[in-house]
Structures are given as structure tokens and as C-alpha cells.
C-alpha atoms as a PDB file:
ATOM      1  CA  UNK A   1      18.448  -9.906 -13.816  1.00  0.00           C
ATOM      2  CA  UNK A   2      19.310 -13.278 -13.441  1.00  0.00           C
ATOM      3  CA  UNK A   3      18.221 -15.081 -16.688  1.00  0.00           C
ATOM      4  CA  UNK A   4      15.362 -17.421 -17.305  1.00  0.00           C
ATOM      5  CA  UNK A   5      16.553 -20.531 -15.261  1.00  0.00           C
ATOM      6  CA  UNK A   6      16.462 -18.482 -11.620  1.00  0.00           C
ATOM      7  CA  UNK A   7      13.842 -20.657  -9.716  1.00  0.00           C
ATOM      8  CA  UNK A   8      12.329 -17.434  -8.990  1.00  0.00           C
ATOM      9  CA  UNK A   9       9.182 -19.335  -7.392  1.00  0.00           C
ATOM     10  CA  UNK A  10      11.262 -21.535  -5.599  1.00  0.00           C
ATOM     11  CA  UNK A  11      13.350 -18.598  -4.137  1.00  0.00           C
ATOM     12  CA  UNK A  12       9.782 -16.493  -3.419  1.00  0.00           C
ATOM     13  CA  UNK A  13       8.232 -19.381  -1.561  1.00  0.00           C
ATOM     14  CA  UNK A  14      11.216 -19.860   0.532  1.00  0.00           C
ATOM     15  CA  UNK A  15      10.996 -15.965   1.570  1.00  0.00           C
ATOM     16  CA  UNK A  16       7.284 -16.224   2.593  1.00  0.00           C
ATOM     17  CA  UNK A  17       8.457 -19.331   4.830  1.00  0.00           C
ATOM     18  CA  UNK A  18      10.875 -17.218   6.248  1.00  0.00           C
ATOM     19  CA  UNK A  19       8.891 -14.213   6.495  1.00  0.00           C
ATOM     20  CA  UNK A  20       6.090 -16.277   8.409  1.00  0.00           C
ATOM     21  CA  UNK A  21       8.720 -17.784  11.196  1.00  0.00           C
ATOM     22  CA  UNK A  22       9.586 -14.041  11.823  1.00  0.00           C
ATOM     23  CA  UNK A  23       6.214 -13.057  12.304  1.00  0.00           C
ATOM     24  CA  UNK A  24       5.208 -16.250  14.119  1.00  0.00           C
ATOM     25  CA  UNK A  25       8.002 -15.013  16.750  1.00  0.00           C
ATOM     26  CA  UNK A  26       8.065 -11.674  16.697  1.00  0.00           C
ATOM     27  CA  UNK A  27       5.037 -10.044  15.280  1.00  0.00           C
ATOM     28  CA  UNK A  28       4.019  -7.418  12.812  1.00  0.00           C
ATOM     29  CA  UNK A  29       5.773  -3.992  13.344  1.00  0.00           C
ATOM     30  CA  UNK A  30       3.292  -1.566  11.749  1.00  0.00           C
ATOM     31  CA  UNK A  31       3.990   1.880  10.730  1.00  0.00           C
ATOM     32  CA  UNK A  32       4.618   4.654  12.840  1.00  0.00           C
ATOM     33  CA  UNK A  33       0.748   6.344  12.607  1.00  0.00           C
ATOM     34  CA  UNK A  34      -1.093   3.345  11.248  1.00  0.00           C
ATOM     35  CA  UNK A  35      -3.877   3.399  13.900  1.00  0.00           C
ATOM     36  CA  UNK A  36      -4.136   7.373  13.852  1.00  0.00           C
ATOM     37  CA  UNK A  37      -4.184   7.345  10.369  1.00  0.00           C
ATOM     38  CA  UNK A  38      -7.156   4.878  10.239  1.00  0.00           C
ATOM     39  CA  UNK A  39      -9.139   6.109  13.114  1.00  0.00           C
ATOM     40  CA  UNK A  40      -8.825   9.913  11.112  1.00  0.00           C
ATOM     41  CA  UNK A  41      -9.656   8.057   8.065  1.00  0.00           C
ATOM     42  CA  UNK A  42     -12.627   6.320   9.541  1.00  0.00           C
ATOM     43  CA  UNK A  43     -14.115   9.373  11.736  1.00  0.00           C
ATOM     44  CA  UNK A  44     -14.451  11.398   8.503  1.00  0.00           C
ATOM     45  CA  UNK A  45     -15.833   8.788   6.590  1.00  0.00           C
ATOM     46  CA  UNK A  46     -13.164   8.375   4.388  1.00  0.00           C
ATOM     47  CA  UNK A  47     -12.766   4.922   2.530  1.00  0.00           C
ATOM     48  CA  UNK A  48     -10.089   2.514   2.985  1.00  0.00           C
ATOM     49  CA  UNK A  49      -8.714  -0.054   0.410  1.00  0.00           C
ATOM     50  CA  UNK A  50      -5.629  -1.557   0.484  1.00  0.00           C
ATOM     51  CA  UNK A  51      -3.390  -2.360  -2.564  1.00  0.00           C
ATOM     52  CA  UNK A  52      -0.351  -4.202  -1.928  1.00  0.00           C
ATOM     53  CA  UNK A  53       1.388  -7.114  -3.950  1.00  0.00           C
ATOM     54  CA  UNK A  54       1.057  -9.832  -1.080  1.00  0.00           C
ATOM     55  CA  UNK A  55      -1.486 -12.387  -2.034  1.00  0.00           C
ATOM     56  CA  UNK A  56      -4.992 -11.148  -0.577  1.00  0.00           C
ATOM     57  CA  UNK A  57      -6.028 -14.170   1.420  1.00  0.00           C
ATOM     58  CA  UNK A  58      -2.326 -13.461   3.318  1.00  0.00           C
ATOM     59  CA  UNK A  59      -2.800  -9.848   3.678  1.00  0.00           C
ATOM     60  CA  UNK A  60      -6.371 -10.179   5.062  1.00  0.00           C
ATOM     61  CA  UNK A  61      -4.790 -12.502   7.650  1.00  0.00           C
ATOM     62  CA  UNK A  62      -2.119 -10.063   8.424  1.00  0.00           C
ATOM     63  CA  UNK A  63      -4.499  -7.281   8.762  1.00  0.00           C
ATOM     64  CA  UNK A  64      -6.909  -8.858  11.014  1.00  0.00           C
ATOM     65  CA  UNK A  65      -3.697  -9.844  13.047  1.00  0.00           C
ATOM     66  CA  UNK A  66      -2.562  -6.412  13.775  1.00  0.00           C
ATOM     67  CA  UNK A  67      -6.318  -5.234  14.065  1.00  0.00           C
ATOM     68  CA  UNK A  68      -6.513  -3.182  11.215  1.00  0.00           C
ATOM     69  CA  UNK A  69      -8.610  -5.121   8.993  1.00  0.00           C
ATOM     70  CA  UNK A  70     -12.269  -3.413  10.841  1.00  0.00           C
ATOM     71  CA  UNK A  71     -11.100   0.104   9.412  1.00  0.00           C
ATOM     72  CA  UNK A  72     -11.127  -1.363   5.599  1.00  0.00           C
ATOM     73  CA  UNK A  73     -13.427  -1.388   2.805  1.00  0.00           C
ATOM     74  CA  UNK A  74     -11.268  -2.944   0.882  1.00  0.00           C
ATOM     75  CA  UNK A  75      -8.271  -5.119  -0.299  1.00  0.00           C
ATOM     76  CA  UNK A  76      -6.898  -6.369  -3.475  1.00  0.00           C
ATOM     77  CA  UNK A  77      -3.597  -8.284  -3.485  1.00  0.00           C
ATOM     78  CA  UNK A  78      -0.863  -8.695  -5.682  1.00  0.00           C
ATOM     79  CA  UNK A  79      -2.660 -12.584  -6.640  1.00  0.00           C
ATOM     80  CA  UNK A  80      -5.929 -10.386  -8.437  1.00  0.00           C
ATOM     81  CA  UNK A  81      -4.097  -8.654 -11.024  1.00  0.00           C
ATOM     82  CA  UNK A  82      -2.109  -9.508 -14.392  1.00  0.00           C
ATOM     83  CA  UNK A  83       0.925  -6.816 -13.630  1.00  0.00           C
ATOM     84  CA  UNK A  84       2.182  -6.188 -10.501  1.00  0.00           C
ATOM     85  CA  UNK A  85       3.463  -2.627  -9.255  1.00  0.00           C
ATOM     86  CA  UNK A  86       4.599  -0.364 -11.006  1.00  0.00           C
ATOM     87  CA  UNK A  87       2.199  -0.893 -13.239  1.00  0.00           C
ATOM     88  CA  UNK A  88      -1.291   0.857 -12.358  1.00  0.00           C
ATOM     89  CA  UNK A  89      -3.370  -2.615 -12.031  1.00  0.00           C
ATOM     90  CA  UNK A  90      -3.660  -2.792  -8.621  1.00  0.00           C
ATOM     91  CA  UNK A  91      -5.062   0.932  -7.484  1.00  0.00           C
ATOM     92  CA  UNK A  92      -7.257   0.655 -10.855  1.00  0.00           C
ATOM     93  CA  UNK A  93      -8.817  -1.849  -8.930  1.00  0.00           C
ATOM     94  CA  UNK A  94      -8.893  -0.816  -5.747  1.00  0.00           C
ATOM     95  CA  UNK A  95     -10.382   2.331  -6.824  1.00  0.00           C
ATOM     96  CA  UNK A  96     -12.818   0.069  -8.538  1.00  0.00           C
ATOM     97  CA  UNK A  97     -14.010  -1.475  -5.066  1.00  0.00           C
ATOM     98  CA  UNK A  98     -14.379   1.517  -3.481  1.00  0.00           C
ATOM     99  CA  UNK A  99     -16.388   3.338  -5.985  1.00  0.00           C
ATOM    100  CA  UNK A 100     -14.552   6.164  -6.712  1.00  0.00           C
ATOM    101  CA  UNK A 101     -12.491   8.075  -9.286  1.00  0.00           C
ATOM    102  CA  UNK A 102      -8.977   7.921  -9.068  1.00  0.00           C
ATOM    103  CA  UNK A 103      -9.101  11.650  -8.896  1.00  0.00           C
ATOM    104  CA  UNK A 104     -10.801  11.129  -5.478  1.00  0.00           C
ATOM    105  CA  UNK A 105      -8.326   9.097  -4.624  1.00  0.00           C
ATOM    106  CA  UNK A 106      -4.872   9.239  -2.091  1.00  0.00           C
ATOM    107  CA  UNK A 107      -2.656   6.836  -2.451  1.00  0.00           C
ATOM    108  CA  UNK A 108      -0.251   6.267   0.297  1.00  0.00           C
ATOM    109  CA  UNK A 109       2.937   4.387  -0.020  1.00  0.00           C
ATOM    110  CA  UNK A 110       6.641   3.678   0.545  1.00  0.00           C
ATOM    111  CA  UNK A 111       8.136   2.710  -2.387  1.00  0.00           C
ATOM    112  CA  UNK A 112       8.787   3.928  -5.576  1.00  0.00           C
ATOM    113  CA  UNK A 113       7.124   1.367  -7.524  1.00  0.00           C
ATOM    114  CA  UNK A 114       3.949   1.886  -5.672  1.00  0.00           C
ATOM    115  CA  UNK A 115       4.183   5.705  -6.414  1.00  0.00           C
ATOM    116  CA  UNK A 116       4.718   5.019  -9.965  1.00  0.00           C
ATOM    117  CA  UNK A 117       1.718   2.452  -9.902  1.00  0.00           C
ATOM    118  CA  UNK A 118      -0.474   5.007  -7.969  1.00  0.00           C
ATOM    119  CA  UNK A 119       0.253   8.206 -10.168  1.00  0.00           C
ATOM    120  CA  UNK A 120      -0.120   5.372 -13.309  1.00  0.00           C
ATOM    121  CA  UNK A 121      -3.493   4.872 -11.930  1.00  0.00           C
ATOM    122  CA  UNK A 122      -4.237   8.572 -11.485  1.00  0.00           C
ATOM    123  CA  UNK A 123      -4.526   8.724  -8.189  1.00  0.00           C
ATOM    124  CA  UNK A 124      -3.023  11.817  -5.828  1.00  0.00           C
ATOM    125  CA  UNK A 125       0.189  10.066  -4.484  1.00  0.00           C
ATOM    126  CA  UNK A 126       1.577  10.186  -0.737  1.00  0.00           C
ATOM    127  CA  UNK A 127       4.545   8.705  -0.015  1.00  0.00           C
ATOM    128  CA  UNK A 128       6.108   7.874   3.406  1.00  0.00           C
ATOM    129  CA  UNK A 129       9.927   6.757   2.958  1.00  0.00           C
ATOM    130  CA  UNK A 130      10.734   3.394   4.334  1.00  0.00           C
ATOM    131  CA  UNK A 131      13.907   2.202   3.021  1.00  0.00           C
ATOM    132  CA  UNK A 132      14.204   4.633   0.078  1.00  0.00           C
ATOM    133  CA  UNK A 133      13.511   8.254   0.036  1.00  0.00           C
ATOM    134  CA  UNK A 134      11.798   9.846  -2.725  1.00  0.00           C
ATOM    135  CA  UNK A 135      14.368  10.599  -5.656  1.00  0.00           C
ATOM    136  CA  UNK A 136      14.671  13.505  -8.773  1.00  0.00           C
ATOM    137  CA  UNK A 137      12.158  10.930 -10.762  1.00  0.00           C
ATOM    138  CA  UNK A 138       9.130  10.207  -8.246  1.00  0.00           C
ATOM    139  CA  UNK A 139       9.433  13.924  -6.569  1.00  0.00           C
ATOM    140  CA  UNK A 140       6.979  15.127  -9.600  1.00  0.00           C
ATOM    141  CA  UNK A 141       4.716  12.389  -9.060  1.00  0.00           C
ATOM    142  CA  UNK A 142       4.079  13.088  -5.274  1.00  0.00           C
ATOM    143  CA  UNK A 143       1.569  15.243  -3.982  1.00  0.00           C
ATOM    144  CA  UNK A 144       3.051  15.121  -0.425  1.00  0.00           C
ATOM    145  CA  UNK A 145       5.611  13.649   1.923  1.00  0.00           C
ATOM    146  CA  UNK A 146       5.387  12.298   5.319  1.00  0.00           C
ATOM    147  CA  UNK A 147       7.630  10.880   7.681  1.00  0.00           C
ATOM    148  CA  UNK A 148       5.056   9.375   9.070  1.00  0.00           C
ATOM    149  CA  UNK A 149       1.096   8.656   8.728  1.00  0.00           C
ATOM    150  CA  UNK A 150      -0.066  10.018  11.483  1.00  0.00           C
ATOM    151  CA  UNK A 151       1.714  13.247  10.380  1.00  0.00           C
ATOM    152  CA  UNK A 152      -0.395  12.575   6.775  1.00  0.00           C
ATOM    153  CA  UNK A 153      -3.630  13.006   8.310  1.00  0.00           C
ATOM    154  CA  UNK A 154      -2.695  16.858   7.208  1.00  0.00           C
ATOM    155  CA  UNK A 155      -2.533  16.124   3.736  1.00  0.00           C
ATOM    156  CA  UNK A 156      -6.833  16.037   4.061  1.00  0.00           C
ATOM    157  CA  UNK A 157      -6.852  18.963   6.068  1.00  0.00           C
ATOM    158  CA  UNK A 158      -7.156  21.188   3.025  1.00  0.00           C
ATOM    159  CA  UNK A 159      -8.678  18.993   0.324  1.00  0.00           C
ATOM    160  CA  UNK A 160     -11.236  15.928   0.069  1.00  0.00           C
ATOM    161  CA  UNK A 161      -9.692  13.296  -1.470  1.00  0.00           C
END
């Protein structure tokens, strides 16, 4: 969008600087759920990968920060794959680590690139709107909406995913 001489890397690098003085002062705000979610997840021994375009070594941090990172299996960052969401890379892999079909697979997300990347992938798609609900395009890709994850524990109520 804004031609070959943006110093995208320049500008990126800046916004993880940022990002980390936010943090370093205020935290990580998780999702509404988060903890529910994992602790349903975990009790019905139910794996757990992450997938998410932040470099792994940073997302493992951030993870273990919050106290998440003991309910995971698994995570594979945006650094381990050749294309980047929307493309289905990154929950081809993930599924990968886990062992499992894609098939057996939820994905849960909040944006529509990850949707796209998850349904890509093959994977049963969740999606919990952040900033942008789902639209006309990603509502046939989604086998479920949440407001929130600890609402989404339903969605394995009636299936084994």
C-alpha cells in the first residue's frame, strides 16, 4: 500500500519497542475467558497450540508472563513459517505439533485473516470479535461465534474437536 521504499522493518521494529514499554508498564490484558477456556481445555484433555504471527521466542515470553504458557502443547510463531496469515501456514503447522488432523481441529480467533488462515488450513473455525466483527465473507467460514471464550467452551459441548 505504500510502495517498495516504506521501511516497513524499520516502522515494525519501532512498534514492538513501543508495544514492549506498554507492557513493561501496564501489563498484558488477556481475553475475557482465557483462563476458563484453558482450564476446560485442559480438564478434558484437549490439546493446546498456539498460532499467532508474533515471533515465537516473544510469544513464549508473553505467555509464561500472563501464566498461560503451563496449559500449552504448543506454539508456532509468525518467525517459523514462509507466509504469514491469511495464508494456512501457520495452523498447518500447529496442527502438525499437536498430532492431529485439521479436521480435529478448532481454531479460535479474532480476526479475519486468522479465520481465513484457519478455514485455509481446514480446521473448524471460532471466532471471537475483537476489533472487527465477522462480515458477509468470513460468516461461511465460521463454525461458531463467541463474545467471549469462556462462553466458547460450548462450542465442545456437542462435538470433539
Amino acid at each position: 500500500m505504500f510502495g517498495e521504499e516504506f521501511p516497513y522493518a524499520e516502522v515494525r521494529e519501532h512498534r514492538t519497542e513501543l508495544m514492549d514499554e506498554y507492557i513493561a508498564e501496564y501489563g498484558i490484558e488477556t481475553k475475557k475467558g482465557l483462563f476458563e477456556m484453558l482450564g476446560y481445555l485442559r480438564e478434558n484433555g484437549i490439546k493446546i497450540a498456539v498460532a499467532t504471527a508474533t515471533p515465537k521466542e516473544r510469544a513464549v515470553k508473553r505467555l509464561e508472563e500472563i501464566g498461560a504458557l503451563r496449559y500449552i502443547d504448543a506454539v508456532v510463531g509468525g518467525d517459523m513459517v514462509q507466509n504469514g496469515k491469511p495464508e494456512p501456514d501457520i495452523y498447518l503447522m500447529a496442527v502438525s505439533e499437536l498430532g492431529l488432523p485439521p479436521e480435529n481441529c478448532a481454531a479460535f480467533e479474532d480476526s479475519p485473516n486468522g479465520i481465513k488462515a484457519a478455514y485455509s488450513a481446514g480446521c473448524h473455525t471460532v471466532m471471537i470479535p475483537d476489533l472487527t466483527p465477522p462480515d458477509d465473507e468470513i460468516m461461511p467460514m465460521l463454525s461458531a461465534v463467541y463474545e467471549s471464550l469462556d462462553k466458547a467452551t460450548a462450542f465442545f459441548e456437542d462435538r470433539r474437536c
